[in-house]
C-alpha atoms as a PDB file:
ATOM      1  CA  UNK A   1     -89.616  -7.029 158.668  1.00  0.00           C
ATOM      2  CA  UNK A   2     -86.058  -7.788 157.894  1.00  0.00           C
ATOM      3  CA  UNK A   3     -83.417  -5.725 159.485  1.00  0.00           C
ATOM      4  CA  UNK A   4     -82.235  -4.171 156.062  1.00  0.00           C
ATOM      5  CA  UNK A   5     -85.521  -2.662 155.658  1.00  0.00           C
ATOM      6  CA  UNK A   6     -85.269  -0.592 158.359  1.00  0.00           C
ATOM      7  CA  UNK A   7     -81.853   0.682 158.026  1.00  0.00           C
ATOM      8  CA  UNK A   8     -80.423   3.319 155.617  1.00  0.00           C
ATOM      9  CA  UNK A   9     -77.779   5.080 157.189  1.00  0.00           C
ATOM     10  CA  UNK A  10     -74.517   3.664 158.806  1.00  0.00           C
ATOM     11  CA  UNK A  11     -71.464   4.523 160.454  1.00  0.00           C
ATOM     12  CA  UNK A  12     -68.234   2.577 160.366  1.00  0.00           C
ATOM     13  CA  UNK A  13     -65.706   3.757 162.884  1.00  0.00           C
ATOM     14  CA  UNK A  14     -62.206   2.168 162.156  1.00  0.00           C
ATOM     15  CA  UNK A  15     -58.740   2.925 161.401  1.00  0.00           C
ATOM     16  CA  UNK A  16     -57.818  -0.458 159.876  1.00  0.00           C
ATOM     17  CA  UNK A  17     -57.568   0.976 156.311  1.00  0.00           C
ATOM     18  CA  UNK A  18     -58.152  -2.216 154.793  1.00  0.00           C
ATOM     19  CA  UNK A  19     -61.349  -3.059 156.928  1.00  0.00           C
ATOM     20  CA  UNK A  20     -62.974   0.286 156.039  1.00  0.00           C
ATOM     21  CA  UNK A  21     -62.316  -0.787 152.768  1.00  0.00           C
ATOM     22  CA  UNK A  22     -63.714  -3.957 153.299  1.00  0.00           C
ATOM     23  CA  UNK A  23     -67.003  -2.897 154.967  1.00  0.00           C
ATOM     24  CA  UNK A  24     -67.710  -0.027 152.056  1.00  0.00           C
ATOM     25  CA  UNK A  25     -66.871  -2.421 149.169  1.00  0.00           C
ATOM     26  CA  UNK A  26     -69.738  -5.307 150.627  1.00  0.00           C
ATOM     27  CA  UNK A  27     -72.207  -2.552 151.254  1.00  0.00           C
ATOM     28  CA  UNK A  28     -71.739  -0.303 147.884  1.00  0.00           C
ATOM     29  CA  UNK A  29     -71.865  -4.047 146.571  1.00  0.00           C
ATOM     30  CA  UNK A  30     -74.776  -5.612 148.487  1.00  0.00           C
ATOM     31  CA  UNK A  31     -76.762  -3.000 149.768  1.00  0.00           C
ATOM     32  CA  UNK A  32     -76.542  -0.073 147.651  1.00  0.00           C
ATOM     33  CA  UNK A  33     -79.738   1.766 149.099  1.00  0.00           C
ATOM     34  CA  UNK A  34     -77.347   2.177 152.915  1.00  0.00           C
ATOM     35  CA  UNK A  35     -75.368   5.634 152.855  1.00  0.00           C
ATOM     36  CA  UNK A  36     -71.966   5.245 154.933  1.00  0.00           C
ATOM     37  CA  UNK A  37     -70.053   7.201 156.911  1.00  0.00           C
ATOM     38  CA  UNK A  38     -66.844   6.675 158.064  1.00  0.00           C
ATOM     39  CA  UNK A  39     -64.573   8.162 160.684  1.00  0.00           C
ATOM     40  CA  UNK A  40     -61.357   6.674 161.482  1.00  0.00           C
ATOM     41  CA  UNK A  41     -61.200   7.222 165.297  1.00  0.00           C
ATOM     42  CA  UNK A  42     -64.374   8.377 167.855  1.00  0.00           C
ATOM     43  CA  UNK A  43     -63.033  11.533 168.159  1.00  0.00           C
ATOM     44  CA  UNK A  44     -63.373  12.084 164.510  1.00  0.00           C
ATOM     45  CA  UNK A  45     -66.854  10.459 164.905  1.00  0.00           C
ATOM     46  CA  UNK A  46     -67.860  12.292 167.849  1.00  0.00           C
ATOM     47  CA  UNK A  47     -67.590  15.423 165.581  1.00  0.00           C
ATOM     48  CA  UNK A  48     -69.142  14.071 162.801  1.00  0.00           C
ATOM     49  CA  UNK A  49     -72.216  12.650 165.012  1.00  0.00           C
ATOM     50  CA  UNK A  50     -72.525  16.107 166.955  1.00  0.00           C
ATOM     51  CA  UNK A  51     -73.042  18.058 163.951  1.00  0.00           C
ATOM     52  CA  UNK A  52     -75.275  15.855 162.337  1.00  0.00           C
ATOM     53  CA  UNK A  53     -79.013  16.599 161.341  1.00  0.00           C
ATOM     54  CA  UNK A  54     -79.063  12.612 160.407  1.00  0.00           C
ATOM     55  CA  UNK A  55     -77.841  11.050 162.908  1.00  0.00           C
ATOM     56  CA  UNK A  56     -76.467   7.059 161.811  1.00  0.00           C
ATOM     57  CA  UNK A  57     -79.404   4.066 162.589  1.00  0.00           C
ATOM     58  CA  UNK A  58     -76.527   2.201 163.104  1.00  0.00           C
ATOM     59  CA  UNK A  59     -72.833   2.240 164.411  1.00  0.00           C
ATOM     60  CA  UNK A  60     -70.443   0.510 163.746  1.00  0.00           C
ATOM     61  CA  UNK A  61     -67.004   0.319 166.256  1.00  0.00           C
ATOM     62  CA  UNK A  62     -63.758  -0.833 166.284  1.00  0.00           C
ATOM     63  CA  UNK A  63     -61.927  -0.333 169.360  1.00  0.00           C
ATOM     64  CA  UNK A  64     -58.462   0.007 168.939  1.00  0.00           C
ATOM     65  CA  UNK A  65     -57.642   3.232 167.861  1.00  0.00           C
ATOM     66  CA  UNK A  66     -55.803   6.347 168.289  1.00  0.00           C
ATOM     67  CA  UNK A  67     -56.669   9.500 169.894  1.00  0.00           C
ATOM     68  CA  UNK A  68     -60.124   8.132 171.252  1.00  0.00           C
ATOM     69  CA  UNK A  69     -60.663   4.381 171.540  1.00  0.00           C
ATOM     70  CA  UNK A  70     -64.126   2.411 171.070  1.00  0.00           C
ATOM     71  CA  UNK A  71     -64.077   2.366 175.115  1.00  0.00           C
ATOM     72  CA  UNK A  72     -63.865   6.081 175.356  1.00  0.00           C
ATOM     73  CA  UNK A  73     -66.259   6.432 172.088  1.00  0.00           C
ATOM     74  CA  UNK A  74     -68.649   4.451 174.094  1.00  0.00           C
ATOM     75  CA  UNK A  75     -68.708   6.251 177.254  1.00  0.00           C
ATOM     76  CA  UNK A  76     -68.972   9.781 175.513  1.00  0.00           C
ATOM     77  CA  UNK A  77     -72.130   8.575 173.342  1.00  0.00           C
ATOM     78  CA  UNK A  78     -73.626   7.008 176.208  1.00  0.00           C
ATOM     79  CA  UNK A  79     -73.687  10.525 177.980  1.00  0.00           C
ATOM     80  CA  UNK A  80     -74.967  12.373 175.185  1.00  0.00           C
ATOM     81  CA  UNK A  81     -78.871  12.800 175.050  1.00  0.00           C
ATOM     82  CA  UNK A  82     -78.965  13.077 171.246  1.00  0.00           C
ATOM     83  CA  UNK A  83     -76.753  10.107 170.365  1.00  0.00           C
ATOM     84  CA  UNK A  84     -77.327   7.435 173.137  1.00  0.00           C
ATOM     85  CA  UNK A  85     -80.063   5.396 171.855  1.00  0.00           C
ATOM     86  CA  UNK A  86     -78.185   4.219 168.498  1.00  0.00           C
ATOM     87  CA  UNK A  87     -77.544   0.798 168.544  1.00  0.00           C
ATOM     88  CA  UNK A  88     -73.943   0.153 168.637  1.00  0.00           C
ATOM     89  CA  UNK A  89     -71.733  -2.924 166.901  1.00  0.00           C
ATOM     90  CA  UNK A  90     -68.618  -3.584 168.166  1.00  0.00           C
ATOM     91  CA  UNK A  91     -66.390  -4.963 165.200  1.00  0.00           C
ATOM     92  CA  UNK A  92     -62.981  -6.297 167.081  1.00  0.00           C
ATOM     93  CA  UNK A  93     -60.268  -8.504 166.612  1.00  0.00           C
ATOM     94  CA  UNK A  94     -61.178  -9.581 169.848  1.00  0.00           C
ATOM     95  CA  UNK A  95     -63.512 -12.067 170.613  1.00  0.00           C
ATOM     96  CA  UNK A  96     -62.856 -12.698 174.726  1.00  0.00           C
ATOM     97  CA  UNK A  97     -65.245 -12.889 176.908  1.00  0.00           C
ATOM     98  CA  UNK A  98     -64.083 -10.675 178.887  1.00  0.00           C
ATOM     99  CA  UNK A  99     -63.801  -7.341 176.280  1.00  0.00           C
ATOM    100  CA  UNK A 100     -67.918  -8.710 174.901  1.00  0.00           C
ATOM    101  CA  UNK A 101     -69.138  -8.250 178.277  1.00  0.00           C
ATOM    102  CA  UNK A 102     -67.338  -4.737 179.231  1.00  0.00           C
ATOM    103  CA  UNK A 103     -68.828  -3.403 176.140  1.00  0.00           C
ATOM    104  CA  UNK A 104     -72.176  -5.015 177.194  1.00  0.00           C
ATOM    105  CA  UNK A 105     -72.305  -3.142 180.152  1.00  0.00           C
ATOM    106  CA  UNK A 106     -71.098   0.136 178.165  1.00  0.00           C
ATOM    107  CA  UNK A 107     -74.197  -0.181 176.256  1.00  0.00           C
ATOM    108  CA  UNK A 108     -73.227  -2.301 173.129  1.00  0.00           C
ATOM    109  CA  UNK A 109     -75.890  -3.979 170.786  1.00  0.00           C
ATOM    110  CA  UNK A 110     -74.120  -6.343 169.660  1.00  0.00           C
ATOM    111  CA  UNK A 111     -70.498  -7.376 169.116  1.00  0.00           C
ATOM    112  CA  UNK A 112     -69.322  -8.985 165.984  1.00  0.00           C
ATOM    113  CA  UNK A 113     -65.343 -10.336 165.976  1.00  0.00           C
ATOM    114  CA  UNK A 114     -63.800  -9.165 162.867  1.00  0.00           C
ATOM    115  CA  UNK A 115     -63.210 -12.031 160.103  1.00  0.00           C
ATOM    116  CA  UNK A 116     -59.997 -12.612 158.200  1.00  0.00           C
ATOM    117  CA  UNK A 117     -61.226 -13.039 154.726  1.00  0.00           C
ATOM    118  CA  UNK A 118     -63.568 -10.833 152.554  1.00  0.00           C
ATOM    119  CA  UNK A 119     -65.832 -13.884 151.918  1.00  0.00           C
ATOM    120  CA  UNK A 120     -66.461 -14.287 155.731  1.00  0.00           C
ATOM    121  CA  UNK A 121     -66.984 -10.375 156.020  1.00  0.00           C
ATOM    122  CA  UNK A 122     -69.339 -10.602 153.466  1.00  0.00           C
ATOM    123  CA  UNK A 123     -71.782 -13.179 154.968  1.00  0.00           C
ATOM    124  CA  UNK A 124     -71.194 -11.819 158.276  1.00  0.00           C
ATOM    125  CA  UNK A 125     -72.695  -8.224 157.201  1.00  0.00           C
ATOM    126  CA  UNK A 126     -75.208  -9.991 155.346  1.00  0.00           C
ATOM    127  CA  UNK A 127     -76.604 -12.548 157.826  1.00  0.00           C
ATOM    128  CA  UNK A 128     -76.494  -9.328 159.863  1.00  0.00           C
ATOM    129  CA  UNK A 129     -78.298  -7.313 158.041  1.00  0.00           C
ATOM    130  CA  UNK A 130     -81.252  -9.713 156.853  1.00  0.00           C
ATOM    131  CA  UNK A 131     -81.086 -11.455 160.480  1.00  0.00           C
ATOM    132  CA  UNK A 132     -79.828  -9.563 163.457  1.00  0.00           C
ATOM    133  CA  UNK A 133     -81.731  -9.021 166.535  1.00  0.00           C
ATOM    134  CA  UNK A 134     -81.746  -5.338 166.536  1.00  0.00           C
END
């Protein structure tokens, strides 16, 4: 079974406007059947997420942002009983070793860095989606 198949609802936490935009233009576009959420900070998320009868299959987290990082976002899911077993993506600029293996031991899934160009974020989320591991 292909990952797609088994996913239908996401959540995108980010405050890069333009990679929100990003990530909802390649999913509206390439897999319309997903529904998206999106909080700009995991505060914001934390909210959303606690008062949620659907809870996300999938997460998706930046983490550098204001008011509560992915680091702190991490930690606070991890310790809820309701939340803790959805996979987590970490979606950073960052691609040291270091940062993938802290969020590793945080509880991360998997941990994507961010591309540059809309092409590469395209077949990134796609070769996700149809392949990942998950």
């Amino acid at each position: 079974m292909l990952m797609g198949d088994m996913i239908q609802n996401l959540m995108l936490i980010d405050d890069d406007e333009d990679d929100r935009e990003i990530f909802l233009t390649i999913v509206e576009d390439s897999f319309p059947d997903f529904s998206l959420s999106i909080a700009t900070n995991g505060r914001e998320a934390l909210q959303k997420l606690q008062n949620s009868s659907n809870p996300p299959d999938i997460i998706f987290l930046d983490l550098n942002m204001p008011l509560m990082n992915g680091r702190q976002f991490m930690q606070a899911i991890k310790t809820d009983i309701n939340l803790q077993q959805i996979p987590i993506v970490i979606l950073s600029t960052s691609s040291d070793n270091k940062t993938r293996s802290d969020m590793e031991i945080l509880g991360a899934n998997y941990f994507i860095t961010k591309p540059d160009k809309y092409s590469a974020w395209k077949e990134m989320l796609s070769d996700f989606f149809l392949n990942s591991p998950l």
